[in-house]
C-alpha atoms as a PDB file:
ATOM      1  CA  UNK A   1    -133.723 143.539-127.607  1.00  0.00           C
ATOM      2  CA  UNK A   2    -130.723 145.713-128.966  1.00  0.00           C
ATOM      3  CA  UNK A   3    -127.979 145.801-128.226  1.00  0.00           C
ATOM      4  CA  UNK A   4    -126.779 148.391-126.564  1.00  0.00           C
ATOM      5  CA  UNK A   5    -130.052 148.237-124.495  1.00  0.00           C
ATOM      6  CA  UNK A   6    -128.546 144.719-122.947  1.00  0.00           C
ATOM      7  CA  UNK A   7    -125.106 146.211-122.339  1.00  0.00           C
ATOM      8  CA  UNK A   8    -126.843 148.922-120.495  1.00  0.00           C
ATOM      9  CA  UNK A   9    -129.012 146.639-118.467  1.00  0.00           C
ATOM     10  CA  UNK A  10    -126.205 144.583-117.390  1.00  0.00           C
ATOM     11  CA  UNK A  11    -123.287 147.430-116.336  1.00  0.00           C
ATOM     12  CA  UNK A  12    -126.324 148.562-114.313  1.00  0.00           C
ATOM     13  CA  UNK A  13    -127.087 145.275-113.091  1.00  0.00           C
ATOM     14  CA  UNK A  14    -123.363 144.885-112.073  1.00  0.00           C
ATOM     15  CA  UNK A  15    -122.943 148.708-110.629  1.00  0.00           C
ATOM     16  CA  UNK A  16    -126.122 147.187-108.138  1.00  0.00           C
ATOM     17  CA  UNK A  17    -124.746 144.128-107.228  1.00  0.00           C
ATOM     18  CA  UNK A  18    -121.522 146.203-106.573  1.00  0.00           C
ATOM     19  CA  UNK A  19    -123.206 148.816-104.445  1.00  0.00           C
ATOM     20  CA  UNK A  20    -125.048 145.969-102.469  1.00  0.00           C
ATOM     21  CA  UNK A  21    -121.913 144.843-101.943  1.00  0.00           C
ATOM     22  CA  UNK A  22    -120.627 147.643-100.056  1.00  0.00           C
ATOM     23  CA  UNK A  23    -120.585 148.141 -96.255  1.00  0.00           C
ATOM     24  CA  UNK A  24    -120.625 151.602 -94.469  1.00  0.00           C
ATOM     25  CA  UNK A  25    -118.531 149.474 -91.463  1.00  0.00           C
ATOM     26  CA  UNK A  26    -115.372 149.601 -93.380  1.00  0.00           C
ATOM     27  CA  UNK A  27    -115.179 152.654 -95.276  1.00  0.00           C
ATOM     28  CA  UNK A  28    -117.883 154.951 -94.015  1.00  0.00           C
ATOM     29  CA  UNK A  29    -121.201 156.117 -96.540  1.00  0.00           C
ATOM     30  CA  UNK A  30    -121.061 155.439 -99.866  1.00  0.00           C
ATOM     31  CA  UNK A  31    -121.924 158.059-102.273  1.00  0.00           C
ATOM     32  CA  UNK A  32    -123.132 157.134-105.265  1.00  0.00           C
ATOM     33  CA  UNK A  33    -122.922 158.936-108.639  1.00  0.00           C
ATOM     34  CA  UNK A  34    -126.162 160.906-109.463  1.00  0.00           C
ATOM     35  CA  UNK A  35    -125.887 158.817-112.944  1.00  0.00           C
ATOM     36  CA  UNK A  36    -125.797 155.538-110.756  1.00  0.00           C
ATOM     37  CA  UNK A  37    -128.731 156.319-108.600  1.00  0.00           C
ATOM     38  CA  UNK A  38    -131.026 156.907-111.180  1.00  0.00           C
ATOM     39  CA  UNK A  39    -129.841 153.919-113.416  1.00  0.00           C
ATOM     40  CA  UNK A  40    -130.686 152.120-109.826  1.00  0.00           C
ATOM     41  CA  UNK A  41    -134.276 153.793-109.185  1.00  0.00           C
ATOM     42  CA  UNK A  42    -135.182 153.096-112.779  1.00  0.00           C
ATOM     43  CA  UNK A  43    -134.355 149.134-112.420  1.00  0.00           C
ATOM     44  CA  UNK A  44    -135.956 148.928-108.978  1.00  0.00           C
ATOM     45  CA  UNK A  45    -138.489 151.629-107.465  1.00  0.00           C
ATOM     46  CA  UNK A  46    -138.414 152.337-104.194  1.00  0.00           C
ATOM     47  CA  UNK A  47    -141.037 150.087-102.210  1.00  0.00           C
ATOM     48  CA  UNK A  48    -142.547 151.881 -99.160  1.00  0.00           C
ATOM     49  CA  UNK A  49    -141.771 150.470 -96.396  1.00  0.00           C
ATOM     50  CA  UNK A  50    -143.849 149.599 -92.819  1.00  0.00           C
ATOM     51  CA  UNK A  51    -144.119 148.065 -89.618  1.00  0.00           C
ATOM     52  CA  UNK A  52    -143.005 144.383 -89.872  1.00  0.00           C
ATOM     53  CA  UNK A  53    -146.156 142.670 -87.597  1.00  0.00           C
ATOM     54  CA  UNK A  54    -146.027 138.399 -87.240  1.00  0.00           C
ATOM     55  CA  UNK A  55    -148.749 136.262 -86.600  1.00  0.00           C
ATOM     56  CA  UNK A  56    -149.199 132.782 -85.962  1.00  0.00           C
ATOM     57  CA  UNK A  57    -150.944 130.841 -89.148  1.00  0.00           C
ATOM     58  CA  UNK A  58    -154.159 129.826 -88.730  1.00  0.00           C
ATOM     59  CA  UNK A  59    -154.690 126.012 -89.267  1.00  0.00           C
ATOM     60  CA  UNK A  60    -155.021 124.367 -92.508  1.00  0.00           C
ATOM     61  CA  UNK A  61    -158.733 123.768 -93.046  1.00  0.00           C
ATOM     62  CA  UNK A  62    -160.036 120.756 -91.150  1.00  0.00           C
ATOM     63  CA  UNK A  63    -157.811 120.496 -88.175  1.00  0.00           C
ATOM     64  CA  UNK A  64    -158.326 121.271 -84.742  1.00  0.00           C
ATOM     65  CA  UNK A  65    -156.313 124.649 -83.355  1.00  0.00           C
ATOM     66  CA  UNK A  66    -154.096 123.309 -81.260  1.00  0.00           C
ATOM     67  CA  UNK A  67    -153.562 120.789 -78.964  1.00  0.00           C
ATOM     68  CA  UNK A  68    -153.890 120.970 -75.492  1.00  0.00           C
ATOM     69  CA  UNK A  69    -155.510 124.442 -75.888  1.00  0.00           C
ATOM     70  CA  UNK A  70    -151.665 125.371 -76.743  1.00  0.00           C
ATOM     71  CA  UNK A  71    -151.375 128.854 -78.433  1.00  0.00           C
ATOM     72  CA  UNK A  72    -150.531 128.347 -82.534  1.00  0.00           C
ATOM     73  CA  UNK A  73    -146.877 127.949 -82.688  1.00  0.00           C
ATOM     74  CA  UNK A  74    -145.722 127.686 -79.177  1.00  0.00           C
ATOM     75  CA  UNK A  75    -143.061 125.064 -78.629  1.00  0.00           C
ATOM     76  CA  UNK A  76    -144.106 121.967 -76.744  1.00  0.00           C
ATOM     77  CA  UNK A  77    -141.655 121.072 -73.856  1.00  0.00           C
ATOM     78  CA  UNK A  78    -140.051 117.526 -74.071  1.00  0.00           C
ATOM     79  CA  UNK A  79    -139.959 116.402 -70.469  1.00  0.00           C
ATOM     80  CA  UNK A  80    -136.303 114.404 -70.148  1.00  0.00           C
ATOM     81  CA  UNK A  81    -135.733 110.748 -70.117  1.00  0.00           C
ATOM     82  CA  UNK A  82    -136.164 109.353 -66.389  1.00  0.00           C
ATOM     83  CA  UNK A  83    -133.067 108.552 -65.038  1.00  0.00           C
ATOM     84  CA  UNK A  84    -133.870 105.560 -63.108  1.00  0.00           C
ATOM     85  CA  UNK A  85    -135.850 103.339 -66.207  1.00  0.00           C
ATOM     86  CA  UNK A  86    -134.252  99.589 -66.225  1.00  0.00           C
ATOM     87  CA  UNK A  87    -134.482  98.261 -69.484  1.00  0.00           C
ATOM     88  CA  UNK A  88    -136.149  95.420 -69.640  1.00  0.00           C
ATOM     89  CA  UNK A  89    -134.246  92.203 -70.270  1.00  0.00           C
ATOM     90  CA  UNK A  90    -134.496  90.872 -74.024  1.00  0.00           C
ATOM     91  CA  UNK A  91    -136.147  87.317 -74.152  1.00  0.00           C
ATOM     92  CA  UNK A  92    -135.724  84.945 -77.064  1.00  0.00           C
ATOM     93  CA  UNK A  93    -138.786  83.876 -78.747  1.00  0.00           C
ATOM     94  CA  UNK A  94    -139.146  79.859 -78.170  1.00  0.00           C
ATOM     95  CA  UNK A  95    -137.776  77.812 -80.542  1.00  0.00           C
ATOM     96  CA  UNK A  96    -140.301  77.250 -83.148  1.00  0.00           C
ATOM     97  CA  UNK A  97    -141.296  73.287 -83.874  1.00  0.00           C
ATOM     98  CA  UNK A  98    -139.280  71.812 -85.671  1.00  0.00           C
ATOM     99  CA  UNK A  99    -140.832  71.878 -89.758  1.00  0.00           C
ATOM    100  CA  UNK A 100    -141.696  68.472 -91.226  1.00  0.00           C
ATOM    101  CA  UNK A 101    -142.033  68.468 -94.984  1.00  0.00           C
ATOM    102  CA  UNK A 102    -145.088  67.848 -96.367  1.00  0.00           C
ATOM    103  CA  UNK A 103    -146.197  67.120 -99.870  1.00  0.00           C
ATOM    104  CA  UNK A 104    -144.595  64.439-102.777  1.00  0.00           C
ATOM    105  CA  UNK A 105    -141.725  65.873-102.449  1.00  0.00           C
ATOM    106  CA  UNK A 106    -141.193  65.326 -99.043  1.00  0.00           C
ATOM    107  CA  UNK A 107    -142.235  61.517 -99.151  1.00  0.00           C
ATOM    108  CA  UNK A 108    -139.793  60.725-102.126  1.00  0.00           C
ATOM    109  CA  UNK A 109    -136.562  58.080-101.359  1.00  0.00           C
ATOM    110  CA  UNK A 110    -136.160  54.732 -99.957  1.00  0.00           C
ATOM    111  CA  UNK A 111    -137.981  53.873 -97.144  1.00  0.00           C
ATOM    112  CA  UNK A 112    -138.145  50.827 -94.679  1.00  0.00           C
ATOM    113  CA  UNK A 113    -141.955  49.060 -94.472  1.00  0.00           C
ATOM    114  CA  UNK A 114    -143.174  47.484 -91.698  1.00  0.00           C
ATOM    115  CA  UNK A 115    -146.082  45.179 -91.635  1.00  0.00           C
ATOM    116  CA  UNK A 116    -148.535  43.938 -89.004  1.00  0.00           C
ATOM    117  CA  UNK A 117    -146.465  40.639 -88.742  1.00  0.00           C
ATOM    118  CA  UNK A 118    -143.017  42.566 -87.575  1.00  0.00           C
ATOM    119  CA  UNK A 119    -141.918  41.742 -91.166  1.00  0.00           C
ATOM    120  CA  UNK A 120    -139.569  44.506 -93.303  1.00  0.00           C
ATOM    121  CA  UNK A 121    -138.749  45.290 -96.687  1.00  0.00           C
ATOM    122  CA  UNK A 122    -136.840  48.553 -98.587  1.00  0.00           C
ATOM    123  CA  UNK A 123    -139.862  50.376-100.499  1.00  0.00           C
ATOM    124  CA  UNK A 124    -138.500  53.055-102.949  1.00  0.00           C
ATOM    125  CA  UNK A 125    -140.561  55.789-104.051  1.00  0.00           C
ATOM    126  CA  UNK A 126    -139.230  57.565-107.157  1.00  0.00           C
ATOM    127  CA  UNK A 127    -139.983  61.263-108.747  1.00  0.00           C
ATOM    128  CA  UNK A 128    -139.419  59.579-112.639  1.00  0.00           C
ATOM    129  CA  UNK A 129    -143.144  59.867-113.829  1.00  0.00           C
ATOM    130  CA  UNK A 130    -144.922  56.411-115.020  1.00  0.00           C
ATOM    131  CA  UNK A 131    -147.932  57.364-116.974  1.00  0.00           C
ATOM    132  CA  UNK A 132    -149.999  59.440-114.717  1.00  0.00           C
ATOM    133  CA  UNK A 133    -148.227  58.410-111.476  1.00  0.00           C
ATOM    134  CA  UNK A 134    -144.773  57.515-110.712  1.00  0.00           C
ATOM    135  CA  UNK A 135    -142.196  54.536-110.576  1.00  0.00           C
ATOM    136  CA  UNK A 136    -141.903  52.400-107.159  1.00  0.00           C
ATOM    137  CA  UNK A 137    -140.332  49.398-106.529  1.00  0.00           C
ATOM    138  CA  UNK A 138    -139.967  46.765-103.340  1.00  0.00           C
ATOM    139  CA  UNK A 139    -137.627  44.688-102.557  1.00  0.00           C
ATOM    140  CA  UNK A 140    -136.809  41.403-100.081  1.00  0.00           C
ATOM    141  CA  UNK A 141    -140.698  42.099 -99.133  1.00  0.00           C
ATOM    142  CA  UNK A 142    -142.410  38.954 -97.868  1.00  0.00           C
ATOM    143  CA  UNK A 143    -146.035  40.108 -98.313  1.00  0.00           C
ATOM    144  CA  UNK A 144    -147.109  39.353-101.722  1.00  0.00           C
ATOM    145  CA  UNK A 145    -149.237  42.587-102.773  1.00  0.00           C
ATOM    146  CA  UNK A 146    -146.610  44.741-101.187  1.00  0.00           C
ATOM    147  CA  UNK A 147    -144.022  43.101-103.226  1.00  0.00           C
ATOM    148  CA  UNK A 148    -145.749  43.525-106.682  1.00  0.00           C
ATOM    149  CA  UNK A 149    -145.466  47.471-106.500  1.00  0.00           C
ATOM    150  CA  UNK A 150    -144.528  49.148-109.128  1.00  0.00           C
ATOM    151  CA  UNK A 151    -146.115  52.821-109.044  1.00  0.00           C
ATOM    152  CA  UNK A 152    -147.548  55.333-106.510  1.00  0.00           C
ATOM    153  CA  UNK A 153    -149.130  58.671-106.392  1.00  0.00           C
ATOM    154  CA  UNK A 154    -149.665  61.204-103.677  1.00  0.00           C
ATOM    155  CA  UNK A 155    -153.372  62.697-103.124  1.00  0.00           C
ATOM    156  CA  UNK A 156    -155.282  64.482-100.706  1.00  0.00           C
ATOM    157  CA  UNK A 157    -152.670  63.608 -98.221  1.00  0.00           C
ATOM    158  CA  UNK A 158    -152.010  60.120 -98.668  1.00  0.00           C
ATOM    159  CA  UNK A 159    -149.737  57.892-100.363  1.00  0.00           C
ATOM    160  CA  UNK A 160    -151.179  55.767-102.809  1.00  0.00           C
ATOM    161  CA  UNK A 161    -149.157  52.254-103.408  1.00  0.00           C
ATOM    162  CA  UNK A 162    -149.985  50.722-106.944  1.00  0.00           C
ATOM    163  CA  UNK A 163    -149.553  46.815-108.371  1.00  0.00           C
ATOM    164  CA  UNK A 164    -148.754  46.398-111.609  1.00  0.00           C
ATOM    165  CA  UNK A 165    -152.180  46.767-113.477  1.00  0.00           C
ATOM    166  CA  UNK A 166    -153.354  49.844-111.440  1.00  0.00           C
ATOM    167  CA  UNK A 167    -155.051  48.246-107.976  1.00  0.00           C
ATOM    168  CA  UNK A 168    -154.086  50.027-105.076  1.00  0.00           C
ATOM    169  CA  UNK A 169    -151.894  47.883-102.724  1.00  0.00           C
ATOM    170  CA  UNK A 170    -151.995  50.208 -99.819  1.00  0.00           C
ATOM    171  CA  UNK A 171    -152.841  53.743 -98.456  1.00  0.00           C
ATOM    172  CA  UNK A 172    -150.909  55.913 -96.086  1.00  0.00           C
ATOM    173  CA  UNK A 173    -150.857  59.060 -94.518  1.00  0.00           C
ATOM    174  CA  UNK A 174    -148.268  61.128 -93.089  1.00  0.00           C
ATOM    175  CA  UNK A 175    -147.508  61.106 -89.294  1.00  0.00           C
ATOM    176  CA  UNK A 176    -143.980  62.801 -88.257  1.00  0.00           C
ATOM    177  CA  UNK A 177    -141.395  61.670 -90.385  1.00  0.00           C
ATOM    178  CA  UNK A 178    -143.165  58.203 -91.151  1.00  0.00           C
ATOM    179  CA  UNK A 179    -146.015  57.218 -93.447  1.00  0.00           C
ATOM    180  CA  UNK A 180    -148.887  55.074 -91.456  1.00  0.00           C
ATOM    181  CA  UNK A 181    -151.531  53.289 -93.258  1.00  0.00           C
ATOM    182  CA  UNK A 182    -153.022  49.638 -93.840  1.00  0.00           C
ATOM    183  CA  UNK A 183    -152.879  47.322 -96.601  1.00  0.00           C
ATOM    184  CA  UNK A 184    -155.976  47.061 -98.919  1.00  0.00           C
ATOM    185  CA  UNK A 185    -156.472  44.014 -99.364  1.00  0.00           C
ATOM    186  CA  UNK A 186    -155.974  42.227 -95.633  1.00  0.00           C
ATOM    187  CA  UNK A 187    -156.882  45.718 -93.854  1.00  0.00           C
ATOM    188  CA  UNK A 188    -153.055  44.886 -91.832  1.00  0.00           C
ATOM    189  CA  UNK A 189    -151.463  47.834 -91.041  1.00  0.00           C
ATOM    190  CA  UNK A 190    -148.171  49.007 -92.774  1.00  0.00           C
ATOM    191  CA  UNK A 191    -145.885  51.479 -91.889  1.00  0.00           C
ATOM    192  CA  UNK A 192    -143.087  53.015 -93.954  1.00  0.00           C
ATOM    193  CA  UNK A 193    -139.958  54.641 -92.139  1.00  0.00           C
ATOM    194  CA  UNK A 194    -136.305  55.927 -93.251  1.00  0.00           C
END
């Protein structure tokens, strides 16, 4: 576009925005330059104008009209908050139970073992790996297979107690914070507790 065409288009521009600007409240009717009226006509043409009519939209497709049977657009009244509503009191949930650790993880440490005779020994489960299971030892025990552990492994749920050579010495399951179970070989029953 040249030049002189832009500066024309934008004094115009600016002798609009200025005459938009005016208001016949403080000075009275503004008369306009015939020069600026026609600039003005020739950017924008008069549009006819008309009766302004509204109408309420219809709904979008798929939904109902309105609900209630409530004209298109009227306002629903919100009825106020009673006055006389008691809260109700807040109640604290019970206390939950209290969690027992579960898994090999949870069974790893020293622990005190208790056979069927009353007897007692310090059995320590370890988390250092021995081949595929892991390191145990007993001490002061008076029963002789309990004594010659030296491994144990956790499965299915149980405690596994190993003797040197791989037989299992005893099996035990958890109960609480204790491990119950029996000896293999006599069937007595052994229990290990911290």
């Amino acid at each position: 576009m040249p030049r002189q065409y832009r500066s024309t288009i934008a004094l115009l521009a600016l002798a609009a925005g200025l005459g938009a600007c005016s208001s016949q409240r403080f000075d009275g009717p503004r008369v306009r330059a015939p020069a600026q009226q026609a600039a003005i006509d020739n950017i924008a043409p008069a549009m006819p104008s008309g009766a302004v009519t509204s109408a309420p939209l219809a709904p979008p497709p798929g939904a109902s009209a309105a609900p209630d049977g409530a004209p298109i657009g009227a306002q629903a009244s919100i009825a106020p908050p009673a006055s006389n509503v008691i809260p109700e009191p807040v109640v604290a949930p019970p206390p939950a139970p209290p969690v027992v650790a579960s898994g090999r993880a949870s069974v790893v440490g020293a622990w005190d073992a208790k056979d069927a005779t009353g007897a007692s020994c310090k059995v320590t489960l370890s988390s250092a790996p021995a081949l595929d299971l892991y390191k145990a030892s007993a001490a002061g025990c008076p029963n002789k297979d309990l004594a010659k552990v030296t491994a144990w492994d956790f499965r299915d749920g149980e405690v596994y107690l190993y003797q040197q050579g791989g037989t299992v010495a005893a099996r035990l399951r958890q109960g609480g914070g204790a491990l119950d179970g029996a000896l293999t070989k006599s069937g007595a029953s052994l229990a290990l507790v911290r």
